[in-house]
Protein backbone atom coordinates (compact mmCIF):
# COMPACT_ATOMS: atom_id res chain seq x y z
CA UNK A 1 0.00 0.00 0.00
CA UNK A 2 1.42 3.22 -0.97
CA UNK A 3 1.58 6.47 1.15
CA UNK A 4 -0.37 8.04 -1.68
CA UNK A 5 -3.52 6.20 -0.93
CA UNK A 6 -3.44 7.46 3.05
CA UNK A 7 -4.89 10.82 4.07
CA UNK A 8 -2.27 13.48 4.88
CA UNK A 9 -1.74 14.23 8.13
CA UNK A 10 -3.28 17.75 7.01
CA UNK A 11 -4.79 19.46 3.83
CA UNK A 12 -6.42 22.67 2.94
CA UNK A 13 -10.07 21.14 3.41
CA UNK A 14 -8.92 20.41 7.12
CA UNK A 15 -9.18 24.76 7.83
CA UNK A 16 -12.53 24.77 7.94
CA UNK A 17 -12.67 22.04 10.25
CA UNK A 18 -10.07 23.17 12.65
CA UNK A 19 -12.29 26.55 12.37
CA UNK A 20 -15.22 24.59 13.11
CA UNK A 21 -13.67 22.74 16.26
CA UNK A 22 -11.79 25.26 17.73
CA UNK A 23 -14.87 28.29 17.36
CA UNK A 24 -17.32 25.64 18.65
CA UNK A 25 -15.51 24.34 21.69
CA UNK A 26 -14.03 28.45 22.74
CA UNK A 27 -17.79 29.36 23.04
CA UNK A 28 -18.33 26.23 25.41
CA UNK A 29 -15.27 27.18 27.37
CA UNK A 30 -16.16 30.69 27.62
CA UNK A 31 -19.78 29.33 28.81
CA UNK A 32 -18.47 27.11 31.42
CA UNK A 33 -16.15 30.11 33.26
CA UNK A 34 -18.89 32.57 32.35
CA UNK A 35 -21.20 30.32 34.35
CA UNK A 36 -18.73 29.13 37.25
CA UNK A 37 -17.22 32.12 37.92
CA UNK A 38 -19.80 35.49 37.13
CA UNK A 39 -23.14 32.83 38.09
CA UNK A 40 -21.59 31.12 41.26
CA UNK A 41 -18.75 32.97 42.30
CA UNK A 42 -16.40 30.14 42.24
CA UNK A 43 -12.72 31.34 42.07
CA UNK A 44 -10.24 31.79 39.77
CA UNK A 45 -7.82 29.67 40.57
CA UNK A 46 -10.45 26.58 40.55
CA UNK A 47 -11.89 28.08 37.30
CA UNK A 48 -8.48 28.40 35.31
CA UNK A 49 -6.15 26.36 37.85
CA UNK A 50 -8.35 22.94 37.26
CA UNK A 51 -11.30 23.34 35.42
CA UNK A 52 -10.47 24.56 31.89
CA UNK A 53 -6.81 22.31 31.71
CA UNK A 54 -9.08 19.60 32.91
CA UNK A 55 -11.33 19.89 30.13
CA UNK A 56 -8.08 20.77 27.87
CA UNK A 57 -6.43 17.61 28.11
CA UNK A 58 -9.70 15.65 27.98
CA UNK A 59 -9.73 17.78 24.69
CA UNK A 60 -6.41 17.14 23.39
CA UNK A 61 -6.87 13.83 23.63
CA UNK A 62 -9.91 13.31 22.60
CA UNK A 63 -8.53 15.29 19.35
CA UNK A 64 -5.63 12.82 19.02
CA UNK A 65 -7.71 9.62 19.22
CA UNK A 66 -9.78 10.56 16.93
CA UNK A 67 -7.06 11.48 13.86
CA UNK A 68 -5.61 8.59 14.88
CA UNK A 69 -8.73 6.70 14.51
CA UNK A 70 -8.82 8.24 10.96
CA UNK A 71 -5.13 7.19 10.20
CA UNK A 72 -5.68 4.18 10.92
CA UNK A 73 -9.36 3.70 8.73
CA UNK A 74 -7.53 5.39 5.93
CA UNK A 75 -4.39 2.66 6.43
CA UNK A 76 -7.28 -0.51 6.48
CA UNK A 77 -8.91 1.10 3.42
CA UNK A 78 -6.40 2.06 1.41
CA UNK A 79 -8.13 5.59 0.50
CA UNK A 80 -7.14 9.09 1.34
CA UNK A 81 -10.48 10.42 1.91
CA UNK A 82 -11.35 9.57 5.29
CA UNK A 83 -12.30 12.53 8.02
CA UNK A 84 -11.86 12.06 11.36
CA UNK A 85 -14.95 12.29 13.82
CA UNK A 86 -15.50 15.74 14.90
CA UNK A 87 -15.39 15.39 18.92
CA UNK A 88 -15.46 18.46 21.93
CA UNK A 89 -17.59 18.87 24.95
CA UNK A 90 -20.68 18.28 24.52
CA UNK A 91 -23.38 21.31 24.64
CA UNK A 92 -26.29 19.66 25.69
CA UNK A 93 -24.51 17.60 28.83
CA UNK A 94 -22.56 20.38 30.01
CA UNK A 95 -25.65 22.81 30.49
CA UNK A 96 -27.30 19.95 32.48
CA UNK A 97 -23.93 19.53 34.33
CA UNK A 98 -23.87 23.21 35.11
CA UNK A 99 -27.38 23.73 36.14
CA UNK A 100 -28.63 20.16 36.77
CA UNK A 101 -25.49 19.33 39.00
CA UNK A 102 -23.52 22.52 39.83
CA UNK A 103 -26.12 25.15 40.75
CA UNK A 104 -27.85 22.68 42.86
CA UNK A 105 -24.67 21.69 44.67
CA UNK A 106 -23.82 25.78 44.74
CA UNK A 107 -27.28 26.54 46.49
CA UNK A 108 -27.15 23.44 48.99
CA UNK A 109 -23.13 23.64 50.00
CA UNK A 110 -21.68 27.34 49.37
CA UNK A 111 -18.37 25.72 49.52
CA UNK A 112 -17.01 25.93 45.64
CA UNK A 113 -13.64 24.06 46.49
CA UNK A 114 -16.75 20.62 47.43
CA UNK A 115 -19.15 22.09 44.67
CA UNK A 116 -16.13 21.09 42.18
CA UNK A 117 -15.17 17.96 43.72
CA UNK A 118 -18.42 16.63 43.64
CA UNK A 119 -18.70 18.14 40.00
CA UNK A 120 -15.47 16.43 39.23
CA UNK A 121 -16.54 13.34 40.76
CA UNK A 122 -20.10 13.49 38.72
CA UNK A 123 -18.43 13.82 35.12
CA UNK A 124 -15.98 10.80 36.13
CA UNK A 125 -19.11 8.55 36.92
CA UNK A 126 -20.56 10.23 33.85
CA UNK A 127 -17.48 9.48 31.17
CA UNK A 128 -18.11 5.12 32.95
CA UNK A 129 -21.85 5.41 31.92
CA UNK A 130 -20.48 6.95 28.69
CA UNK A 131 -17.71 4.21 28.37
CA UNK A 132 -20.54 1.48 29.03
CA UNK A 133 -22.61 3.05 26.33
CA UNK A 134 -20.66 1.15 23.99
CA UNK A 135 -22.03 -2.11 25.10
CA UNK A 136 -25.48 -0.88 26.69
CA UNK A 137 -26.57 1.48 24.03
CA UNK A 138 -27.71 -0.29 21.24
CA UNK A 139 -30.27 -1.72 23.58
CA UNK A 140 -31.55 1.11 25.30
CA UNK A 141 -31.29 3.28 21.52
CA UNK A 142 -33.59 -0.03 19.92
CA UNK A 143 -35.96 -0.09 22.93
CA UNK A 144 -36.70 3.59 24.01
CA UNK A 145 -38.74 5.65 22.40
CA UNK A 146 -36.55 8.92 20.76
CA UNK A 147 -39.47 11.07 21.63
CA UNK A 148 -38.56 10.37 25.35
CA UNK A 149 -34.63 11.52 25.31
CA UNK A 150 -34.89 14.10 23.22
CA UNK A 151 -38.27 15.54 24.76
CA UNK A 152 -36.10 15.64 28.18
CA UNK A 153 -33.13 17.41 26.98
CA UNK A 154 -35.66 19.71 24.68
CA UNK A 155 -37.10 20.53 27.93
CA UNK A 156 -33.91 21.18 29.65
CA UNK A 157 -32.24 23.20 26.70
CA UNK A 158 -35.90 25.63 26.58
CA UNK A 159 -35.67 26.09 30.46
CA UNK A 160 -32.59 26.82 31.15
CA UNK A 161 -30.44 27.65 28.21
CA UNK A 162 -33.32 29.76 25.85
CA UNK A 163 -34.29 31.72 28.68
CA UNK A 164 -30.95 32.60 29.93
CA UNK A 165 -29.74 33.73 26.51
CA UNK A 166 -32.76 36.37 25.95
CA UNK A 167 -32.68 37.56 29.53
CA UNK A 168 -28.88 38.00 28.86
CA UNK A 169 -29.11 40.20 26.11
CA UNK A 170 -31.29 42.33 27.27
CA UNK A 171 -29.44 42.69 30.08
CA UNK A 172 -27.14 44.58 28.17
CA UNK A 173 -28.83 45.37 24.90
CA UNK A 174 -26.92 47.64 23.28
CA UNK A 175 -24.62 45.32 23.25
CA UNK A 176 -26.99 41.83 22.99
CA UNK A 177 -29.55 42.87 20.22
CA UNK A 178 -27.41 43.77 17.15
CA UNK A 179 -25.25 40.74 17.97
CA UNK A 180 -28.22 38.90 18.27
CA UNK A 181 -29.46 39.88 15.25
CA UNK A 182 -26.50 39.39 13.09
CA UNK A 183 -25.63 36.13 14.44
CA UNK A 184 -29.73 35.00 13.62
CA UNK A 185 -29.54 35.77 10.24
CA UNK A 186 -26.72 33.72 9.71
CA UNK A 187 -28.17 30.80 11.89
CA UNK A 188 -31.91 30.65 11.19
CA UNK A 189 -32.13 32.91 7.75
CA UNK A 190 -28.76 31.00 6.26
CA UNK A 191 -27.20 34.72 5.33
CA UNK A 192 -23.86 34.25 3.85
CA UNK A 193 -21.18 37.49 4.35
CA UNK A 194 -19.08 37.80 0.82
CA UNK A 195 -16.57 34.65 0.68
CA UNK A 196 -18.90 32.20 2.99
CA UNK A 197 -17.95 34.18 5.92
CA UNK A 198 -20.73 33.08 8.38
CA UNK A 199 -22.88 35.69 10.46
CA UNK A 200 -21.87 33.72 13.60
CA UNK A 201 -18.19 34.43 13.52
CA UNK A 202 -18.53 37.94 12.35
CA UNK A 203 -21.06 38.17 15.19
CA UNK A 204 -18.22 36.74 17.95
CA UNK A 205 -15.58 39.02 16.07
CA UNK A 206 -17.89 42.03 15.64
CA UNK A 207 -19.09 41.91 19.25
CA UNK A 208 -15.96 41.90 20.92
CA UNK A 209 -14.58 44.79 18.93
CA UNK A 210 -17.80 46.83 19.08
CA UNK A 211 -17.61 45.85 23.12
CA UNK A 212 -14.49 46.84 23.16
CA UNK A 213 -15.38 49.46 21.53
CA UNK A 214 -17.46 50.78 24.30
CA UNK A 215 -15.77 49.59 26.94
CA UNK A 216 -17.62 46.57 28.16
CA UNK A 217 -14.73 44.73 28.03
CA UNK A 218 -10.48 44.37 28.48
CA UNK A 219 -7.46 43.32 26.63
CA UNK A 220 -6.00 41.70 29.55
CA UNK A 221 -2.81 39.62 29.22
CA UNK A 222 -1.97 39.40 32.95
CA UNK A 223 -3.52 35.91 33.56
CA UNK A 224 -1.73 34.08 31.03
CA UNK A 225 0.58 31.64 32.66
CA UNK A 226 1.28 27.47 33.15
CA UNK A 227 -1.77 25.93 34.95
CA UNK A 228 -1.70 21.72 34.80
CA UNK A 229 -3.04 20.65 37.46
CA UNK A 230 -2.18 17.70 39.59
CA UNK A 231 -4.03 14.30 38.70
CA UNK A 232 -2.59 13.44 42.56
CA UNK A 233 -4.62 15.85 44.27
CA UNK A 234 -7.74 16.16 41.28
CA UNK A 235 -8.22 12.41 42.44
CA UNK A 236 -8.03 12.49 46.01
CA UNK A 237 -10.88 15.72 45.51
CA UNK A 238 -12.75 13.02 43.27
CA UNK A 239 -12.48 10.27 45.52
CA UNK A 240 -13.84 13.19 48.62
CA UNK A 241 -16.66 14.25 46.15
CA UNK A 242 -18.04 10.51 44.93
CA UNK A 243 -20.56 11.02 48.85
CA UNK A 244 -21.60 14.32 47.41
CA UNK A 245 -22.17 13.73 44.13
CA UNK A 246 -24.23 10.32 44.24
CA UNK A 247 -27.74 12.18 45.14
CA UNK A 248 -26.89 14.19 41.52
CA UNK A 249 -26.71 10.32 39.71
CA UNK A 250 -30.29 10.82 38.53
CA UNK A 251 -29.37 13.85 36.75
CA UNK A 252 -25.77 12.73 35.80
CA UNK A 253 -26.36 9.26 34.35
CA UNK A 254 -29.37 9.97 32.15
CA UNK A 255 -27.65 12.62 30.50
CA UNK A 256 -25.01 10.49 30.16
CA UNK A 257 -27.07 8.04 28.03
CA UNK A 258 -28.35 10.96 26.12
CA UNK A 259 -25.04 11.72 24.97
CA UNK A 260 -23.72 8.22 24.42
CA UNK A 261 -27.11 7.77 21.95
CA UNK A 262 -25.78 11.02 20.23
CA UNK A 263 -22.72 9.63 19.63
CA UNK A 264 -23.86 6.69 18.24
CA UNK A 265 -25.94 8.84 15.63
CA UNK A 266 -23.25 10.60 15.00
CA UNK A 267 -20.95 8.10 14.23
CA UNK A 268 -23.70 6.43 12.33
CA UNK A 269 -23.94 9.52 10.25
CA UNK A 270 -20.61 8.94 9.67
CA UNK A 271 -20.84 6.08 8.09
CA UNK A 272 -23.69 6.91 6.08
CA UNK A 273 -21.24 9.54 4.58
CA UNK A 274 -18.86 6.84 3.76
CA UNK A 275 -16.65 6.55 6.87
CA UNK A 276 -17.06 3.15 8.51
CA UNK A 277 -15.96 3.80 12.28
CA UNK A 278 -16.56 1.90 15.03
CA UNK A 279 -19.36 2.44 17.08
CA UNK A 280 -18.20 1.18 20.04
CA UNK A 281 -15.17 2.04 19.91
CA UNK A 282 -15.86 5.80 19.91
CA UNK A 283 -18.23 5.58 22.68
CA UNK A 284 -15.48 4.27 24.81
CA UNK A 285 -13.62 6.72 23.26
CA UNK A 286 -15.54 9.35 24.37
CA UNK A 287 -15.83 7.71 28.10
CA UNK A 288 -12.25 7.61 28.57
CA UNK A 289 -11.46 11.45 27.31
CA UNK A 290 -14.12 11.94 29.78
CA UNK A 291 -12.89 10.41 32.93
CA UNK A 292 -8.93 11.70 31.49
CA UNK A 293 -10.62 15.13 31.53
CA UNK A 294 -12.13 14.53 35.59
CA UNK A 295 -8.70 13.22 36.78
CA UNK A 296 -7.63 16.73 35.83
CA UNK A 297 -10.06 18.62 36.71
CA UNK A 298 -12.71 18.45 34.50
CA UNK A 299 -16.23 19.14 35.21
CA UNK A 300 -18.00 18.29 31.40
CA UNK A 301 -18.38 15.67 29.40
CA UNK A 302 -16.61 15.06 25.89
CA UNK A 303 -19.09 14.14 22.75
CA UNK A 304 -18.57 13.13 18.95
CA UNK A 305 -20.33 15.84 17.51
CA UNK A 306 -23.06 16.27 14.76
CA UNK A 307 -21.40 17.67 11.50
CA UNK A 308 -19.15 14.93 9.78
CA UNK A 309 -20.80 15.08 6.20
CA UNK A 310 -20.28 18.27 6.40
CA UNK A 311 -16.91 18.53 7.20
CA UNK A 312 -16.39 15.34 4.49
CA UNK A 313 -17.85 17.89 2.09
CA UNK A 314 -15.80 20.60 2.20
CA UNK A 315 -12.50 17.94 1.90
CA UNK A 316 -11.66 17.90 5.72
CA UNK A 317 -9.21 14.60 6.73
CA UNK A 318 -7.47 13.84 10.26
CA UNK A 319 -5.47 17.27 10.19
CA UNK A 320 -8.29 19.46 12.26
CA UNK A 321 -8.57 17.16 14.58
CA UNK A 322 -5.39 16.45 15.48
CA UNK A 323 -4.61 20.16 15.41
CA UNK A 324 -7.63 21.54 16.95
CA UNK A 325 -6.99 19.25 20.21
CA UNK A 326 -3.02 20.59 20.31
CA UNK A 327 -4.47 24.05 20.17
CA UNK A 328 -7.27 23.92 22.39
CA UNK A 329 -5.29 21.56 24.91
CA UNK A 330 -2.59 24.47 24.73
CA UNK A 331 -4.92 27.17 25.16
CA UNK A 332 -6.06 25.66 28.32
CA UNK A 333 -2.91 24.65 30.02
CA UNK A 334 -1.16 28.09 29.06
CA UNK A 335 -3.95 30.38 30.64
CA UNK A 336 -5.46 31.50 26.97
CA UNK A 337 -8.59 31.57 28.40
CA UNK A 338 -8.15 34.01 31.07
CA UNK A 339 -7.46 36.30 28.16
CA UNK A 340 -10.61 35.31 26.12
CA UNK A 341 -13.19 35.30 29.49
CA UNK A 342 -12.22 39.28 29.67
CA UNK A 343 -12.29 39.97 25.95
CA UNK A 344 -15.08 38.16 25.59
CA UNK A 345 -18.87 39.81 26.32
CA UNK A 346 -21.40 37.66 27.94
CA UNK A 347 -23.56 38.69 24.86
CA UNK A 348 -21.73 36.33 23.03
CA UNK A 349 -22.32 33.50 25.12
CA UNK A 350 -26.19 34.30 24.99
CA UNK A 351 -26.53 33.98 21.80
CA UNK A 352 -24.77 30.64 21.66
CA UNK A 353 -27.37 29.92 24.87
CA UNK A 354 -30.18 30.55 22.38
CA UNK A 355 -29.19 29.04 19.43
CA UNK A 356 -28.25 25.75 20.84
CA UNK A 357 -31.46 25.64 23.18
CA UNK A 358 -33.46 26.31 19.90
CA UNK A 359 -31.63 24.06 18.10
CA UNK A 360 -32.27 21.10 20.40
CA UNK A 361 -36.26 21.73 20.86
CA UNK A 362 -36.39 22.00 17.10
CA UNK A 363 -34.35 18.51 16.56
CA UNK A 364 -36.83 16.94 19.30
CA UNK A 365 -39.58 17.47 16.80
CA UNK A 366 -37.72 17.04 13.91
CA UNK A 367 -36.41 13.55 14.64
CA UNK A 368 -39.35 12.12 16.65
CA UNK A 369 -41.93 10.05 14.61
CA UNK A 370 -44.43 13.27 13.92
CA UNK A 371 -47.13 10.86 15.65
CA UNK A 372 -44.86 11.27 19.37
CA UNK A 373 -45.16 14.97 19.37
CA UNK A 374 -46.83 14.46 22.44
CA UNK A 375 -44.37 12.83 24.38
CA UNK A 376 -42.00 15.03 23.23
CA UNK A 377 -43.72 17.86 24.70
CA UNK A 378 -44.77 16.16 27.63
CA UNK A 379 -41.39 15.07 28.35
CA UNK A 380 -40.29 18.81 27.94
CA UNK A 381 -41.88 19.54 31.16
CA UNK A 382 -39.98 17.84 34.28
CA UNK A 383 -37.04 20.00 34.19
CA UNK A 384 -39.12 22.79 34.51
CA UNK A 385 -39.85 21.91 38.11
CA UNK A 386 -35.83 21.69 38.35
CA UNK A 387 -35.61 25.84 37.29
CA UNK A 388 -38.58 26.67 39.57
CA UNK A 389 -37.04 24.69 42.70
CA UNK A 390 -33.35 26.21 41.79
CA UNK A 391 -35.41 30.10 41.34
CA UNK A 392 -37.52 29.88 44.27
CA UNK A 393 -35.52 28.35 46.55
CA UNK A 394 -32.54 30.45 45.87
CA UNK A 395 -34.92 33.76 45.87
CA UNK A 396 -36.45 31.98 50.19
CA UNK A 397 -32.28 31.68 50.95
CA UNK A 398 -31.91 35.65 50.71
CA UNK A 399 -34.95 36.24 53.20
CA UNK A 400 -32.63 34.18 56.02
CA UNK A 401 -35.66 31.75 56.41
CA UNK A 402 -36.03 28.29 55.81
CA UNK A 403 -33.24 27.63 54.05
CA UNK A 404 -32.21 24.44 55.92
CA UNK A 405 -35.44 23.09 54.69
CA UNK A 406 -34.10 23.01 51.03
CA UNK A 407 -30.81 21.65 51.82
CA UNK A 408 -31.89 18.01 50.58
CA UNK A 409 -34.46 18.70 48.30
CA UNK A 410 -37.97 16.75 48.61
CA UNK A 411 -36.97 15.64 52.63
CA UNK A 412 -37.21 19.52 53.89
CA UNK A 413 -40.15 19.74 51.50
CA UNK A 414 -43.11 20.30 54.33
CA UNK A 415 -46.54 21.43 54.35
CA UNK A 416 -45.83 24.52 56.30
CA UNK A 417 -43.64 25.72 53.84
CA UNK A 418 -45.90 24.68 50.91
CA UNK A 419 -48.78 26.46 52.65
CA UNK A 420 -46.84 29.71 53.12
CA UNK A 421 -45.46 29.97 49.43
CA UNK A 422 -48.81 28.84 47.82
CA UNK A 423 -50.80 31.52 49.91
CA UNK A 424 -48.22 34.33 48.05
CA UNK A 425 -48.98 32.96 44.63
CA UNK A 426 -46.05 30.63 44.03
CA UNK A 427 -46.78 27.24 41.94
CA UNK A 428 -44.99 25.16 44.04
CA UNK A 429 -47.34 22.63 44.92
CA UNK A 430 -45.26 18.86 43.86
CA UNK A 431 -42.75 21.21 42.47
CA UNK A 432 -39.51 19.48 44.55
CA UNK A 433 -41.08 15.95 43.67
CA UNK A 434 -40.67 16.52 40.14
CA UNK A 435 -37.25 18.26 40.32
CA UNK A 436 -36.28 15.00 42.27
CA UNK A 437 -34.80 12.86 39.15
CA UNK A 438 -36.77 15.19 36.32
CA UNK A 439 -34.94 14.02 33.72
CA UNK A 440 -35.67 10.21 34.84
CA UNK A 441 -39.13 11.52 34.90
CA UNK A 442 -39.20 13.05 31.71
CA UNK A 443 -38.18 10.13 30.13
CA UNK A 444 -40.46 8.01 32.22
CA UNK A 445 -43.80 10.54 31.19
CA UNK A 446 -42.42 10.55 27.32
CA UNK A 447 -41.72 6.77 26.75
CA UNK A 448 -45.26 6.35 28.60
CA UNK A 449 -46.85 8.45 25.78
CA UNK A 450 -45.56 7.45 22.90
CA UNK A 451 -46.59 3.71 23.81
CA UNK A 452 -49.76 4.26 24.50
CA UNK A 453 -49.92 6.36 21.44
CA UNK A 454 -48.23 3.52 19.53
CA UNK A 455 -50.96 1.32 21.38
CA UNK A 456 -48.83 -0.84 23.04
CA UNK A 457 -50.06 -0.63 26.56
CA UNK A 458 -48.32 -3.69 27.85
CA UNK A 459 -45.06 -1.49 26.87
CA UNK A 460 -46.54 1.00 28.62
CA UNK A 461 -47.12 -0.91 32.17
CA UNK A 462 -43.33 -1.97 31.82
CA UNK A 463 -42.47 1.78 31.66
CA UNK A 464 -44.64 2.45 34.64
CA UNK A 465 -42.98 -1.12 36.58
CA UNK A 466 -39.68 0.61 35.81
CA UNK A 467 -41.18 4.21 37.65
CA UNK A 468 -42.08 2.27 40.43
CA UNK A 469 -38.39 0.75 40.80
CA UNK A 470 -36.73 4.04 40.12
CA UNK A 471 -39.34 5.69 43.06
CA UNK A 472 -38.77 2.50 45.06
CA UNK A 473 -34.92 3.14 45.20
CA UNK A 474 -34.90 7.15 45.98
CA UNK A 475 -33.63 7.34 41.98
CA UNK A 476 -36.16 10.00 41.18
CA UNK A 477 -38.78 11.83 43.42
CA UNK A 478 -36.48 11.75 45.96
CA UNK A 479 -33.33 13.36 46.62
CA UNK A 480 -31.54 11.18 48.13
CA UNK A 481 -30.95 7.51 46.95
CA UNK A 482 -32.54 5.07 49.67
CA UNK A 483 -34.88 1.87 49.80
CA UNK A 484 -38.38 3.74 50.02
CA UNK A 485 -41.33 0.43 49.71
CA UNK A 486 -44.20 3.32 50.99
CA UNK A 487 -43.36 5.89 48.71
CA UNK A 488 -46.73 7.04 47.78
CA UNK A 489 -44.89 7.54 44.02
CA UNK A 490 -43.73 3.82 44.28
CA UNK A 491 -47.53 2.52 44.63
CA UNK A 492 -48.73 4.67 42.26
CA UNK A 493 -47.28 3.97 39.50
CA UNK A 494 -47.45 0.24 40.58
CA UNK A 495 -50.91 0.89 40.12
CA UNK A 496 -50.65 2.58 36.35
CA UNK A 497 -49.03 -0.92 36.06
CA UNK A 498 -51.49 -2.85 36.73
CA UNK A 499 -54.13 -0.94 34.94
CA UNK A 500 -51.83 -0.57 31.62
CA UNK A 501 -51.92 -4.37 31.83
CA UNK A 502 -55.39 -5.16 32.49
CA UNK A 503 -56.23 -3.02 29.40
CA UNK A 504 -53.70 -4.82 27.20
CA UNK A 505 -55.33 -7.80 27.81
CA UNK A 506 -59.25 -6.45 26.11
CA UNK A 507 -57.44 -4.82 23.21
CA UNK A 508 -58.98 -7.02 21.24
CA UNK A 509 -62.34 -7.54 23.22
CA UNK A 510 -63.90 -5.02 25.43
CA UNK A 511 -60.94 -1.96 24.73
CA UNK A 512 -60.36 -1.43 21.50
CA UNK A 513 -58.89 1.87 19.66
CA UNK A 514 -59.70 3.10 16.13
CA UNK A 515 -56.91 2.18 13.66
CA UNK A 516 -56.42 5.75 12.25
CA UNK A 517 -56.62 7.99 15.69
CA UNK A 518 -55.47 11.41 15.38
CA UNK A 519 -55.73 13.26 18.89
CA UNK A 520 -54.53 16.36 16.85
């Protein structure tokens, strides 16, 4: 086999890629430190020190595995048109890692040094469940419903991420609206600037110069330096955070099978374009950058991302990625993103908020079956009771009252304290039930749906069997794990058992649905 018939190590078709990479994965960096530091007050020296080399190196190699995985197709196949897998942290997860798992942690301990080791601990118990994908997921992928996973992380991308990007930018709207607008007629009208220059990057570029411009932000050099952190004291903090972080398993390990799922599309995708890579093999890929990336410091989660046709499109090979992890592993070790978090306006990371949030409720819909638009929506609603419990009980803590009540979630949840916030108007009636496991629950109320709308009730009464185990064992409704056999959640969706199965049996007798049902 001659070198001719290998892909380069890097090409002209590989600059848009490395563009691609490197732009997508700054924006997530400068959300994470925009979120750690300006939303919880957690210091620099966590932030920078830990945090973004953690997620560097999980990021570098993550980059490197991957060209190597293309080296190494290209080798088997004898053909120099192979791409590598385009890989970084992965949006969706790290939002619910931030709000779903940080915040949380930040409202109940106030300690940031624990809030991270528990963090740290959560993402290394997340990159296993990711690493196990590559066994488990075909399963769970042929026997869930899609409705149900992506109705969830809809839910948790509209909550959290769509409202925090508009209330962002008009926070500060003369800076937030015109880079809102250029960046949306790039994203949703499909605007080219002359040469394909996208509206997105000359909305980054153009905001920071016009806030610049006006002073919002600094040219600040001072906080570039050498920060690797130790793996010897990131895994003694991970081993100290594993008590902490286990309550935060219902949020952490659904997500985690989210993104594992994802992965698997993607690489599918991948070999729909012509590329035939491993599945397996890159969701253990994507497990171990993971856990790399939480014996650092890490606090996110690494993904194969959508995109690879694309990139095989425009001539990309194994050059961006093997580039764009040096760089961005670089970048973090070296401090670049000290520099970038001051340059930067939070404007920017708004409209990346937005777009992403919009993005995911739109591919909910999109990739469901159109007849499971229900339990898409439906589904969409759980982690709503997560933002109202995080809002309202964060809004009681500045009154001085009752704030030990929320430390654990649904066990300070009593009627005196329901009583007092109904009477003042506030819908938190079952609110820190819901919030207990929501996305569990989503996926739970979404699955349920879309069987019964597929008609296959005895489906449906396994769903609710598998409620009343998750209830039974503290894993949702409750926040803390635990054997709980008189959980009034427990019996009652034993119960929706029972009467799912009953029904099953006169679907062909006494219960019978019309053939051609539209409840639209």
């Amino acid at each position: 086999m001659s070198n001719g018939n290998m892909v380069p190590l890097f090409r002209r078709g590989d600059i848009g890629g490395l563009t691609y990479a490197i732009t997508n994965n700054i924006v997530n960096y400068l959300i994470v430190t925009a979120t750690l530091m300006g939303g919880l007050g957690w210091p620099a020296e966590i932030v920078f020190g830990r945090v973004v080399p953690g997620m560097s190196i999980g990021l570098l190699v993550g980059g490197l595995y991957y060209a190597f995985m293309g080296y190494r197709l290209s080798k088997k196949e004898g053909r120099a048109d192979v791409t590598a897998l385009p890989s970084g942290v992965s949006t969706p997860a790290m939002f619910v890692i931030l709000f779903g798992v940080i915040t949380p942690l930040h409202y109940a301990i106030g300690d940031p040094e624990l809030e991270w080791s528990a963090a740290v601990a959560a993402t290394f118990i997340g990159g296993f469940v990711e690493f196990l994908g590559g066994v488990v997921g075909p399963w769970i992928k042929r026997n869930l419903p899609r409705a149900a996973l992506l109705g969830t992380v809809a839910g948790i991308g509209f909550i959290w991420m769509a409202t925090q990007g508009i209330f962002d930018v008009y926070g500060d709207p003369v800076i937030g609206l015109p880079i809102l607008l250029v960046a949306m007629v790039g994203l949703f009208g499909g605007y080219m600037f002359p040469r394909s220059i996208p509206p997105l990057v000359v909305a980054i570029v153009g905001g920071i110069v016009y806030a610049l411009a006006l002073g919002r932000t600094t040219f600040d050099l001072s906080g570039v330096g050498f920060y690797f952190p130790s793996p010897t004291t990131t895994i003694q903090s991970l081993i100290n955070g594993f008590s902490v972080a286990v309550p935060y398993l219902t949020v952490v390990i659904p997500i985690e099978i989210y993104n594992f799922i994802e992965t698997m599309d993607n690489v599918e995708a991948a070999n729909a374009a012509g590329d035939n890579y491993a599945v397996g093999e890159a969701a253990f890929a994507d497990g171990a950058c993971t856990m790399i990336s939480a014996i650092f410091g890490g606090v996110v989660p690494n993904t194969v991302w959508l995109g690879h046709a694309g990139l095989k499109k425009t001539g990309a090979g194994i050059g961006y990625s093997l580039v764009a992890g040096i760089v961005l592993g670089a970048a973090g070790i070296f401090g670049m993103f000290t520099f970038l978090n001051n340059l930067v306006p939070p404007a920017i990371c708004a409209i990346t908020f937005l777009w992403c949030a919009v993005i995911m409720v739109a591919q909910a819909f999109k990739d469901a079956d159109r007849k499971h638009y229900a339990a898409v929506g439906i589904a969409m609603v759980p982690p709503v009771a997560d933002y109202l419990y995080t809002q309202v009980t964060g809004a009681v803590a500045l009154t001085g009252e009752w704030t030990h009540a929320f430390d654990s979630g649904l066990l300070g949840y009593g009627k005196e304290i329901t009583d007092q916030l109904l009477i003042n108007g506030v819908m938190w009636n079952g609110v820190p039930a819901v919030k207990a496991g929501a996305i569990l629950i989503g996926i739970v109320l979404g699955a349920l749906t879309a069987f019964v709308i597929d008609m296959r009730l005895d489906k449906a009464g396994i769903i609710c069997l598998a409620g009343a185990a998750l209830s039974l064992f503290g894993l949702i409704h409750y926040a803390e794990l635990g054997f709980y056999p008189r959980s009034p959640f427990f019996i009652g969706y034993l119960v929706m058992a029972v009467i799912c199965f009953i029904l099953h049996t006169g679907r062909n007798t006494w219960f019978k649905g019309p053939d051609d049902y539209e409840y639209v």
